[in-house]
C-alpha atoms as a PDB file:
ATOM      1  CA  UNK A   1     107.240 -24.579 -59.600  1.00  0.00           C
ATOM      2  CA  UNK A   2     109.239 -27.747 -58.865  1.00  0.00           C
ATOM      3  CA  UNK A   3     110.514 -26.124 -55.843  1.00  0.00           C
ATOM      4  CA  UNK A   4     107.486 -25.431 -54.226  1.00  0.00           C
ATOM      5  CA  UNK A   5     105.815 -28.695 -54.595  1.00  0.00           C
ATOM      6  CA  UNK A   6     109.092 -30.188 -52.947  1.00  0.00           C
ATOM      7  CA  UNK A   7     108.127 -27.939 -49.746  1.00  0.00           C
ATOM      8  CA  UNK A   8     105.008 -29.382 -49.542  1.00  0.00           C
ATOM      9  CA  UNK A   9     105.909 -32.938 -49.327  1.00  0.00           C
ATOM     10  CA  UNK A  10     108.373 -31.666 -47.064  1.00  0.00           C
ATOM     11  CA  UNK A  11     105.618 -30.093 -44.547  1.00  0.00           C
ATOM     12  CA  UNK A  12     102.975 -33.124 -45.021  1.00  0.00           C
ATOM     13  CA  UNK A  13     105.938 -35.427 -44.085  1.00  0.00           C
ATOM     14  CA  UNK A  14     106.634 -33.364 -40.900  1.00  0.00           C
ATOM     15  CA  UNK A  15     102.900 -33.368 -39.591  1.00  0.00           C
ATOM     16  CA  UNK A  16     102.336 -37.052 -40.473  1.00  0.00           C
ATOM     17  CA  UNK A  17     105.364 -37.767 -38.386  1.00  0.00           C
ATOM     18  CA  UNK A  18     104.443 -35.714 -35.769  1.00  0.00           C
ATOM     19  CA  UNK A  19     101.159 -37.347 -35.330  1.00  0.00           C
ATOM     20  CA  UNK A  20     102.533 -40.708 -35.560  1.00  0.00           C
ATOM     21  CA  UNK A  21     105.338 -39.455 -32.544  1.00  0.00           C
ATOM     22  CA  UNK A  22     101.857 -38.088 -30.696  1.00  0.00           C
ATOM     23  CA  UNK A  23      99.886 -41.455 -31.128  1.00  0.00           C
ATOM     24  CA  UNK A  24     103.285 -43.771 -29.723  1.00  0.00           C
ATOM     25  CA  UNK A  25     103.364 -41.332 -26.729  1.00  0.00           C
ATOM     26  CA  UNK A  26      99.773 -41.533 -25.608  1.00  0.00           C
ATOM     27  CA  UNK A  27     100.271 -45.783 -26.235  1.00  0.00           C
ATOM     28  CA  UNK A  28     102.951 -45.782 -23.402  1.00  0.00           C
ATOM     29  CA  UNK A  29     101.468 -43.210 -21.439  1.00  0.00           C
ATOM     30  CA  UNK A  30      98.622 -45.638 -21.316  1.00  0.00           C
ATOM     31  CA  UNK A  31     100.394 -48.516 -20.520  1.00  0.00           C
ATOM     32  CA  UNK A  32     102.328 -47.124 -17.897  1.00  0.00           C
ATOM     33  CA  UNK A  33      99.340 -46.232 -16.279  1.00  0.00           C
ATOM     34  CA  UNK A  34      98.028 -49.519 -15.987  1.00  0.00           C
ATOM     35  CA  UNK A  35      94.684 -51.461 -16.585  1.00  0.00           C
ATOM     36  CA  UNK A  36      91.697 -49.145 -14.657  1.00  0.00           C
ATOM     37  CA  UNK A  37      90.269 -50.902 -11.731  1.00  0.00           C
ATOM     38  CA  UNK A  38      87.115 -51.738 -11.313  1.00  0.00           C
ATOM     39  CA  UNK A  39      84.645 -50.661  -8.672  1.00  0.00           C
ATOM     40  CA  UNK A  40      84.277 -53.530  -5.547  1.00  0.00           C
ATOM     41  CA  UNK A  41      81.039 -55.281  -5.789  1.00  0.00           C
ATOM     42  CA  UNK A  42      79.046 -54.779  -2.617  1.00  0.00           C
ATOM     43  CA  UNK A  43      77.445 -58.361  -1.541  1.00  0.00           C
ATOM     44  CA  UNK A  44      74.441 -57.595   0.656  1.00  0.00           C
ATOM     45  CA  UNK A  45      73.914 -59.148   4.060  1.00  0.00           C
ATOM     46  CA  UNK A  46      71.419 -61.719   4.462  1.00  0.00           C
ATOM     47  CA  UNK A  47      68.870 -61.377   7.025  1.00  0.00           C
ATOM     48  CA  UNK A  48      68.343 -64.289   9.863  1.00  0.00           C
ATOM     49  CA  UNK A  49      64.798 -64.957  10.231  1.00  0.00           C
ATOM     50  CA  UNK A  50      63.919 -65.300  14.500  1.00  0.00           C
ATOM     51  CA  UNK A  51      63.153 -68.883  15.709  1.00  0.00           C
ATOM     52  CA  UNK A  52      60.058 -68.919  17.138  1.00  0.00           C
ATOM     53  CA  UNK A  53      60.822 -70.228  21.061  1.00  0.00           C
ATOM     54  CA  UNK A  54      57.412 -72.057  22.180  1.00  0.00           C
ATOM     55  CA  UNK A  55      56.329 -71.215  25.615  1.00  0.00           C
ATOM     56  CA  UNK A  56      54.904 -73.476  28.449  1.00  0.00           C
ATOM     57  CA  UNK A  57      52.067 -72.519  30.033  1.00  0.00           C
ATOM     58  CA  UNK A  58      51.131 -74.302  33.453  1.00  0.00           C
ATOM     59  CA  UNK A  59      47.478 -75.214  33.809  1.00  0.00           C
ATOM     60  CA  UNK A  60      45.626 -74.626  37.173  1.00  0.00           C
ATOM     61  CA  UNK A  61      44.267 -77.808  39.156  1.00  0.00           C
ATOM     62  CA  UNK A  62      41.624 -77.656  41.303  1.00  0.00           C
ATOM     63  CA  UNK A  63      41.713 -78.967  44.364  1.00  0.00           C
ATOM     64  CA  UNK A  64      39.257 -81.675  45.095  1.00  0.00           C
ATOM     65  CA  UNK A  65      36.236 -80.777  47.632  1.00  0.00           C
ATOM     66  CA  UNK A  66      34.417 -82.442  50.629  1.00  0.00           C
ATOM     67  CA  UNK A  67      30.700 -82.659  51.034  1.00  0.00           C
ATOM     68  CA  UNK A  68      29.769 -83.322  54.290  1.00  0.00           C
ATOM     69  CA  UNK A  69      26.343 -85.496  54.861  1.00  0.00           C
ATOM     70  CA  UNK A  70      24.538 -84.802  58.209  1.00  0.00           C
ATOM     71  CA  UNK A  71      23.574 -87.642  60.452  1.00  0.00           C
ATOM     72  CA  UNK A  72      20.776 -87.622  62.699  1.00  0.00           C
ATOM     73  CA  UNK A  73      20.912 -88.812  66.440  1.00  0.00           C
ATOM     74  CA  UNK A  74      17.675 -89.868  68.591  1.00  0.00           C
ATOM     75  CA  UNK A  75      18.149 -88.566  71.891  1.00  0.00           C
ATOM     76  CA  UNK A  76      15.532 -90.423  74.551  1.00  0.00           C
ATOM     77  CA  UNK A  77      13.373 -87.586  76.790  1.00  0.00           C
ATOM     78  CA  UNK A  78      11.702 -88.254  79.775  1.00  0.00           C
ATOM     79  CA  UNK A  79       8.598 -87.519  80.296  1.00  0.00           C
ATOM     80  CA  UNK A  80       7.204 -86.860  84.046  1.00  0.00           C
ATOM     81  CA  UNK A  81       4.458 -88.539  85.612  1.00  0.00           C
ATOM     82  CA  UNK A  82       3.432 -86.062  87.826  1.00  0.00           C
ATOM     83  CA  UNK A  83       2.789 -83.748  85.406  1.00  0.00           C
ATOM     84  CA  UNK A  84      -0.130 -80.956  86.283  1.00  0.00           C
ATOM     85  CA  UNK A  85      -2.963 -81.036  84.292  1.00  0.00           C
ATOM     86  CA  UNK A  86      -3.527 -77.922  82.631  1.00  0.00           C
ATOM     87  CA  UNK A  87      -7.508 -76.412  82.705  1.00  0.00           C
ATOM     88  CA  UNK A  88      -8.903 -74.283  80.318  1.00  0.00           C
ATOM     89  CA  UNK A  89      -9.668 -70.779  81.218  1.00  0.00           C
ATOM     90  CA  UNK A  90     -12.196 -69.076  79.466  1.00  0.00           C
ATOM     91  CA  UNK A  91     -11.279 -65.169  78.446  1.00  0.00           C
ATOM     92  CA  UNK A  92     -14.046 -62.992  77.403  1.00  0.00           C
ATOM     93  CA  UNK A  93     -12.942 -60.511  74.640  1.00  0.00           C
ATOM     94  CA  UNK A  94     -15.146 -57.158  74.866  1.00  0.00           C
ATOM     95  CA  UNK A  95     -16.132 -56.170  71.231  1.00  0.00           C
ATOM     96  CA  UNK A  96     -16.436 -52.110  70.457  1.00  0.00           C
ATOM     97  CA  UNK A  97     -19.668 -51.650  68.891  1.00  0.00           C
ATOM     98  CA  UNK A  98     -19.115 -48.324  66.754  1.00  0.00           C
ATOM     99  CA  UNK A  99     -21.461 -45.568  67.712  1.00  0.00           C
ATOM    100  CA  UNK A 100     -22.677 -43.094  64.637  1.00  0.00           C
ATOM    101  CA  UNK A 101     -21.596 -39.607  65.541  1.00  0.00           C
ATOM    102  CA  UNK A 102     -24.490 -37.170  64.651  1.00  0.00           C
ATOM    103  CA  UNK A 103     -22.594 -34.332  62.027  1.00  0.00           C
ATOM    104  CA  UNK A 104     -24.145 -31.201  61.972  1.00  0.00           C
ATOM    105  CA  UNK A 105     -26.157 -30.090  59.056  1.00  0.00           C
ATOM    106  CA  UNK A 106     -25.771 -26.540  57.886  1.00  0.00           C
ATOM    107  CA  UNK A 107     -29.017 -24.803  57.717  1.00  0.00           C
ATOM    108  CA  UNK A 108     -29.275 -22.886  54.689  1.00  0.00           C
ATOM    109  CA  UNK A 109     -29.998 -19.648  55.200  1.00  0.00           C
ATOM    110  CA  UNK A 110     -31.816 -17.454  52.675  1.00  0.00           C
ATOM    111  CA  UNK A 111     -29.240 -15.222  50.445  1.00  0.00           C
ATOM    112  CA  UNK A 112     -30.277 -12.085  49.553  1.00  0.00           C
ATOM    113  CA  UNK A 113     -30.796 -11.844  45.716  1.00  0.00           C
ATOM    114  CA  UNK A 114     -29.303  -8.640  44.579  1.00  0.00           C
ATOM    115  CA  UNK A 115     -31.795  -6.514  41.761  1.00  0.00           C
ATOM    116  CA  UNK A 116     -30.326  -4.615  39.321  1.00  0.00           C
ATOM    117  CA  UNK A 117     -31.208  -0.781  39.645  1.00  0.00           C
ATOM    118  CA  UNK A 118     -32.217   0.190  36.372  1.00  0.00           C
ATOM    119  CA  UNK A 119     -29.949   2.557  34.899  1.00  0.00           C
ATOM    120  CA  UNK A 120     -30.333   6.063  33.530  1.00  0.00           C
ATOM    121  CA  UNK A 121     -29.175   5.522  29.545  1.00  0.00           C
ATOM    122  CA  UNK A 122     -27.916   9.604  28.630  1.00  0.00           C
ATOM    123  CA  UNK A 123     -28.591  10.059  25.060  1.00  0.00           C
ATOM    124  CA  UNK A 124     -26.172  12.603  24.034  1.00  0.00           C
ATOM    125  CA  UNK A 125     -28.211  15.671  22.291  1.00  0.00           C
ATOM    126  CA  UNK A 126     -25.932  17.443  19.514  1.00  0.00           C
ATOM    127  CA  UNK A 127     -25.117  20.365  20.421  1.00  0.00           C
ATOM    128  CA  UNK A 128     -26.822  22.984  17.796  1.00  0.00           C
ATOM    129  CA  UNK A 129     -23.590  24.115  15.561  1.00  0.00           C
ATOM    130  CA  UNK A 130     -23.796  27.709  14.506  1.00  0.00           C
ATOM    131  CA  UNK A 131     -24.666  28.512  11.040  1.00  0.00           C
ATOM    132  CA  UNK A 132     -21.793  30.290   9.597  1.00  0.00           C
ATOM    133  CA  UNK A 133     -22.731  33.749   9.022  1.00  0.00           C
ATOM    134  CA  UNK A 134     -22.408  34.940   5.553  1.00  0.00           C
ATOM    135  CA  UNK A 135     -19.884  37.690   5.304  1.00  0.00           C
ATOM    136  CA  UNK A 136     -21.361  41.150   4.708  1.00  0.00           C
ATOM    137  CA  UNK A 137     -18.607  41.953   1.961  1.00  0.00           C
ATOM    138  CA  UNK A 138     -19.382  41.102  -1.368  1.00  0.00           C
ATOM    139  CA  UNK A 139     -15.565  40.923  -2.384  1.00  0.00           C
ATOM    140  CA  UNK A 140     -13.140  38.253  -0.082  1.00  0.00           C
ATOM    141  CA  UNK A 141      -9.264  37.416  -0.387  1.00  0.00           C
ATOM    142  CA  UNK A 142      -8.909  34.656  -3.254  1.00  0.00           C
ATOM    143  CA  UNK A 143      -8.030  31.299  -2.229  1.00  0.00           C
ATOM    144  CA  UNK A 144      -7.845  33.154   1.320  1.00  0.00           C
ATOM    145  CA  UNK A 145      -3.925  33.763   0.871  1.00  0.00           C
ATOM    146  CA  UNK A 146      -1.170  36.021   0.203  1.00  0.00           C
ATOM    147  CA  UNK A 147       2.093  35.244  -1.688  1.00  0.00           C
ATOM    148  CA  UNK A 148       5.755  37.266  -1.279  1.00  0.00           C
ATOM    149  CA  UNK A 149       7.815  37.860  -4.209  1.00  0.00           C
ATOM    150  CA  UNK A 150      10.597  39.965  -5.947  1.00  0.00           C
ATOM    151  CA  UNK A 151       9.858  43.171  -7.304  1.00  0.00           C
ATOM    152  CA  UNK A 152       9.159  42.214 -11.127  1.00  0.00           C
ATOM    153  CA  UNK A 153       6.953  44.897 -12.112  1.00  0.00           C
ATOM    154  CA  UNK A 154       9.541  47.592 -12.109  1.00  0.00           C
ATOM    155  CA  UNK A 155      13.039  48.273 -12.724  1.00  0.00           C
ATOM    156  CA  UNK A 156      13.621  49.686  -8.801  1.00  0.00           C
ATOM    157  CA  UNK A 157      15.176  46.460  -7.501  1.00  0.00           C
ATOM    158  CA  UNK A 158      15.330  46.521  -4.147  1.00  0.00           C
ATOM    159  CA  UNK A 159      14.879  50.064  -3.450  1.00  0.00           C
ATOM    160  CA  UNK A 160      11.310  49.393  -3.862  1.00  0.00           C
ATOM    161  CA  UNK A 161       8.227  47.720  -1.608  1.00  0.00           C
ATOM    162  CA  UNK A 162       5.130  47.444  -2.114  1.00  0.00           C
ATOM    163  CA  UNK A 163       1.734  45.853  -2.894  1.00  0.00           C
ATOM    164  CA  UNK A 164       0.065  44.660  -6.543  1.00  0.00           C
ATOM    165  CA  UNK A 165      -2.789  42.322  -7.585  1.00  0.00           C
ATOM    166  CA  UNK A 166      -6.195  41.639  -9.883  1.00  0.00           C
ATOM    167  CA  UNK A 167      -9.734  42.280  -8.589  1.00  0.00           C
ATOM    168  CA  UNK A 168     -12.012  39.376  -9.712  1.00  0.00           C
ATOM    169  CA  UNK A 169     -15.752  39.350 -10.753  1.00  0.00           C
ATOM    170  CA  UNK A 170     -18.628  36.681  -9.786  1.00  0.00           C
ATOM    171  CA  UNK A 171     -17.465  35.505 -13.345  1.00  0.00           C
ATOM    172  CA  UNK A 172     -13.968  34.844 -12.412  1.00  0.00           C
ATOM    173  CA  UNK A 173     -12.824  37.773 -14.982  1.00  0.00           C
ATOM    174  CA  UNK A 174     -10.985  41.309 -14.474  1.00  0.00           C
ATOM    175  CA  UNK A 175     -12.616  43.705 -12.600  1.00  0.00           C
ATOM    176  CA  UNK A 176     -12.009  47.262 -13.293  1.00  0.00           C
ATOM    177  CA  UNK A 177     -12.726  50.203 -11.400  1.00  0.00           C
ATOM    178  CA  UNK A 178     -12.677  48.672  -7.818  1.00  0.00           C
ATOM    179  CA  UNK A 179     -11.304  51.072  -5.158  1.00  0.00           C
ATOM    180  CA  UNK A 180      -7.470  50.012  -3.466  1.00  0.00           C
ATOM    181  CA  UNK A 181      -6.583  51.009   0.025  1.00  0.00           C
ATOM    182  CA  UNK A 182      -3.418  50.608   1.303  1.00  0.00           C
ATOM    183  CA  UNK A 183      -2.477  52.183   5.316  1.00  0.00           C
ATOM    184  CA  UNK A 184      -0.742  51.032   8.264  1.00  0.00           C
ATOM    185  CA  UNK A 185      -2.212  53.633  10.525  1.00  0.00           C
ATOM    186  CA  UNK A 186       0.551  55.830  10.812  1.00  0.00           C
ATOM    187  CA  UNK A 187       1.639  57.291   7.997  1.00  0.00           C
ATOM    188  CA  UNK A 188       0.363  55.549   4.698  1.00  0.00           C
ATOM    189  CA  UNK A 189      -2.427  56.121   3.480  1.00  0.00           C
ATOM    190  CA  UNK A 190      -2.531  55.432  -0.112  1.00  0.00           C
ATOM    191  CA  UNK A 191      -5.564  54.457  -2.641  1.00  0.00           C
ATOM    192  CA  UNK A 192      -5.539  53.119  -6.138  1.00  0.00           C
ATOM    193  CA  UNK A 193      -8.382  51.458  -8.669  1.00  0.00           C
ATOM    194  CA  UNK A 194      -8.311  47.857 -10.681  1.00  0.00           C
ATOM    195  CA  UNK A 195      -7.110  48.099 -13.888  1.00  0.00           C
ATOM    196  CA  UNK A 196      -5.108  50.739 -13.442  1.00  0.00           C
ATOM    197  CA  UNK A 197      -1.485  48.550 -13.844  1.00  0.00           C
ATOM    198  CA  UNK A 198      -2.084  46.093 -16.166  1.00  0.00           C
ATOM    199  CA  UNK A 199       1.712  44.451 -15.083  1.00  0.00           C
ATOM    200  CA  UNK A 200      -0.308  42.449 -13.319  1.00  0.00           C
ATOM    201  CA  UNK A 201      -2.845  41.461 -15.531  1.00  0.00           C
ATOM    202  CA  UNK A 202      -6.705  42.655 -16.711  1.00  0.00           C
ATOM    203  CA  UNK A 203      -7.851  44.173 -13.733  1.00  0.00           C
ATOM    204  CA  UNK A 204      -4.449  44.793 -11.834  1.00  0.00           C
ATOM    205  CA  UNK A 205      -3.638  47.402  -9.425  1.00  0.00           C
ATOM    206  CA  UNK A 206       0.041  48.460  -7.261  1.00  0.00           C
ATOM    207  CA  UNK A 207       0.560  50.342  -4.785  1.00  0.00           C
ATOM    208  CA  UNK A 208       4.139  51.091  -2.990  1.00  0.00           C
ATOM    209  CA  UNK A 209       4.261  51.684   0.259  1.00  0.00           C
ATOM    210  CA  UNK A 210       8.342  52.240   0.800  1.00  0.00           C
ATOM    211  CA  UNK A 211      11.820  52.954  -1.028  1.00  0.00           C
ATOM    212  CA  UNK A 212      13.462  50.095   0.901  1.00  0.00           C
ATOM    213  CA  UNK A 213      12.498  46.659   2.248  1.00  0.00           C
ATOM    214  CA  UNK A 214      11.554  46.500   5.582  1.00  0.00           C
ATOM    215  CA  UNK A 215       9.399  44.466   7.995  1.00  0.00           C
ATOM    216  CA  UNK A 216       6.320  46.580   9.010  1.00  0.00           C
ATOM    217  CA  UNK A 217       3.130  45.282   9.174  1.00  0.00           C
ATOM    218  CA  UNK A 218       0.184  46.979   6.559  1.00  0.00           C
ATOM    219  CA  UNK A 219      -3.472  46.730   5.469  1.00  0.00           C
ATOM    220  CA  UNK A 220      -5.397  46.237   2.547  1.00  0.00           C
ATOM    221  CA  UNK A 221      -8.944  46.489   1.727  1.00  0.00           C
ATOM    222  CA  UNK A 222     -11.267  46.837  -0.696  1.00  0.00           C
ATOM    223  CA  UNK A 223     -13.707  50.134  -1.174  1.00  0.00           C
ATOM    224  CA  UNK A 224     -16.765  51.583  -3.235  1.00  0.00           C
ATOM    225  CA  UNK A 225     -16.498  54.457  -5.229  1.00  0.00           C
ATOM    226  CA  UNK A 226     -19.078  56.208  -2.348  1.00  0.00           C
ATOM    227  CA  UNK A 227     -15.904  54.628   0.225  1.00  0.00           C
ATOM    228  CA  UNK A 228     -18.036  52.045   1.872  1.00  0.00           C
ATOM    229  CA  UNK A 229     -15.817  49.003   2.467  1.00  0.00           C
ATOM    230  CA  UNK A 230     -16.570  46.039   0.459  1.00  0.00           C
ATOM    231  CA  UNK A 231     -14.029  43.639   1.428  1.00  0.00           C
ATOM    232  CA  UNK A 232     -12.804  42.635   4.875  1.00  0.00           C
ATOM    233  CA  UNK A 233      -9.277  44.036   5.749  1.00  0.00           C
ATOM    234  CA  UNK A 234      -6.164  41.977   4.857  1.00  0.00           C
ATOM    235  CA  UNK A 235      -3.186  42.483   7.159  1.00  0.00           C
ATOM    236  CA  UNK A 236       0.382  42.059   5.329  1.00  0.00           C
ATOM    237  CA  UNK A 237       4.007  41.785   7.011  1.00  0.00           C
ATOM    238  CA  UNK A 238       6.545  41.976   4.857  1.00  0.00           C
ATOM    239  CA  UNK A 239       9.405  39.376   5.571  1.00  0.00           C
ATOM    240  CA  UNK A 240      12.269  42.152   5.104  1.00  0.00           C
ATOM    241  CA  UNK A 241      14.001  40.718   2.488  1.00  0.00           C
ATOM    242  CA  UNK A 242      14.718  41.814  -1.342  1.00  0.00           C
ATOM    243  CA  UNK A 243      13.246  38.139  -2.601  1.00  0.00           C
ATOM    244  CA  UNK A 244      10.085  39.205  -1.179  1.00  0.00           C
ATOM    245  CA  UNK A 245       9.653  42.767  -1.100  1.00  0.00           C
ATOM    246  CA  UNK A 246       6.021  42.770  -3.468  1.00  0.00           C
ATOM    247  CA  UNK A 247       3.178  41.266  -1.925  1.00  0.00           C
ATOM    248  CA  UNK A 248      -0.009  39.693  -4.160  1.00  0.00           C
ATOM    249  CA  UNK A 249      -3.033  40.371  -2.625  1.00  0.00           C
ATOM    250  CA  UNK A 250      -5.827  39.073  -5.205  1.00  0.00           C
ATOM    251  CA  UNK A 251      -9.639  39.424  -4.273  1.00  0.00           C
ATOM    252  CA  UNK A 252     -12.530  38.045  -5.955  1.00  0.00           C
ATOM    253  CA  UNK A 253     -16.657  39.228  -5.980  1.00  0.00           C
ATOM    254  CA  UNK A 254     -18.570  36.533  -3.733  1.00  0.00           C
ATOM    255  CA  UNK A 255     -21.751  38.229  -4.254  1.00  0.00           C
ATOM    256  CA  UNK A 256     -23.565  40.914  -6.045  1.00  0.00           C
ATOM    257  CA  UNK A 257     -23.446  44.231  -4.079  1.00  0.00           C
END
């Protein structure tokens, strides 16, 4: 225990002398180096103000001036004695007397007046306008027009074309028992009766006229039981397509018959 207290008084010792060697050589260092200088002071320059030099300007003198004053000088004239006497003449000065110079007149000669020819006024007579006619069919194409559609009234598609529509009374309802013709003057020549395909409504008739669309052209008319017609004939072209391959032809009465 006594040893090792020893050792540390022994160590302090060394660093305190240490230092104390450290401080003495930084001192000298120090004062070998010498004092540090100081930076110079830089004394400005003063600045001379310019003298102000005055200048001498000459003035311009006139010259004096000279008026001159006129005299006047009599200078004696002689005046003859034998002088002629001068006599008056007198001149006669010849006036113009202005003459009037006779202008000629117009004479105003008579202007023909110019009277109006009366004028014939055409009244424009309306022309008489015929009287339509009234048709000799009791039964005429409703609403005077014809509509193309799909076939919807059977399950043949395409593969089908043909006619269909309702027969109308004065009354605006189904009218059974009308006579259908359907021909195109060559080789159909088909009939039916309203209210025989009821597809189409009360009163509705069809009629096909080909297995295939095409684009021929076809009539359609309405008959009597006895065959007298009773409607005028409807001609149909068919547009030769499948979205319009069933044609509605509707009629309606217009009259009793």
């Amino acid at each position: 225990m006594g040893d090792g207290s020893s050792r540390i008084y022994n160590i302090i010792s060394i660093v305190f002398l240490l230092l104390t060697i450290g401080v003495l050589a930084f001192g000298v260092s120090r004062y070998i180096q010498g004092a540090p200088q100081r930076p110079a002071v830089v004394v400005p320059t003063l600045m001379e103000l310019p003298t102000v030099t005055p200048t001498f300007t000459p003035s311009r003198t006139l010259p004096p001036t000279w008026t001159l004053t006129p005299t006047w000088t009599n200078t004696p004239t002689e005046t003859p004695t034998d002088a002629p006497t001068a006599t008056p003449t007198h001149t006669l000065t010849m006036t113009p007397t202005a003459t009037e110079t006779p202008s000629l007149t117009p004479t105003p000669s008579d202007t023909p007046t110019i009277t109006p020819t009366p004028s014939l006024e055409f009244s424009p007579t309306p022309l008489a306008t015929d009287t339509p006619q009234p048709s000799p069919f009791p039964f005429a194409l409703r609403n005077n027009q014809i509509a193309f559609t799909s076939n919807f009234a059977n399950t043949a598609g395409c593969q089908w074309q043909g006619f269909g529509g309702v027969v109308f009374d004065l009354g605006g309802r189904p009218f059974n028992g009308v006579r259908v013709h359907v021909y195109d003057g060559q080789t159909v020549d088909l009939y039916t009766a309203s209210g025989m395909n009821t597809l189409y409504g009360l009163g509705g008739w069809e009629i096909q006229v080909a297995t295939s669309i095409n684009n021929r052209t076809y009539y359609v008319e309405l008959q009597s039981a006895e065959g007298t017609v009773i409607s005028p004939t409807v001609q149909v072209t068919f547009p030769g397509s499948c979205d319009g391959n069933l044609a509605l032809v509707h009629f309606e009465q217009t009259r009793p018959f």
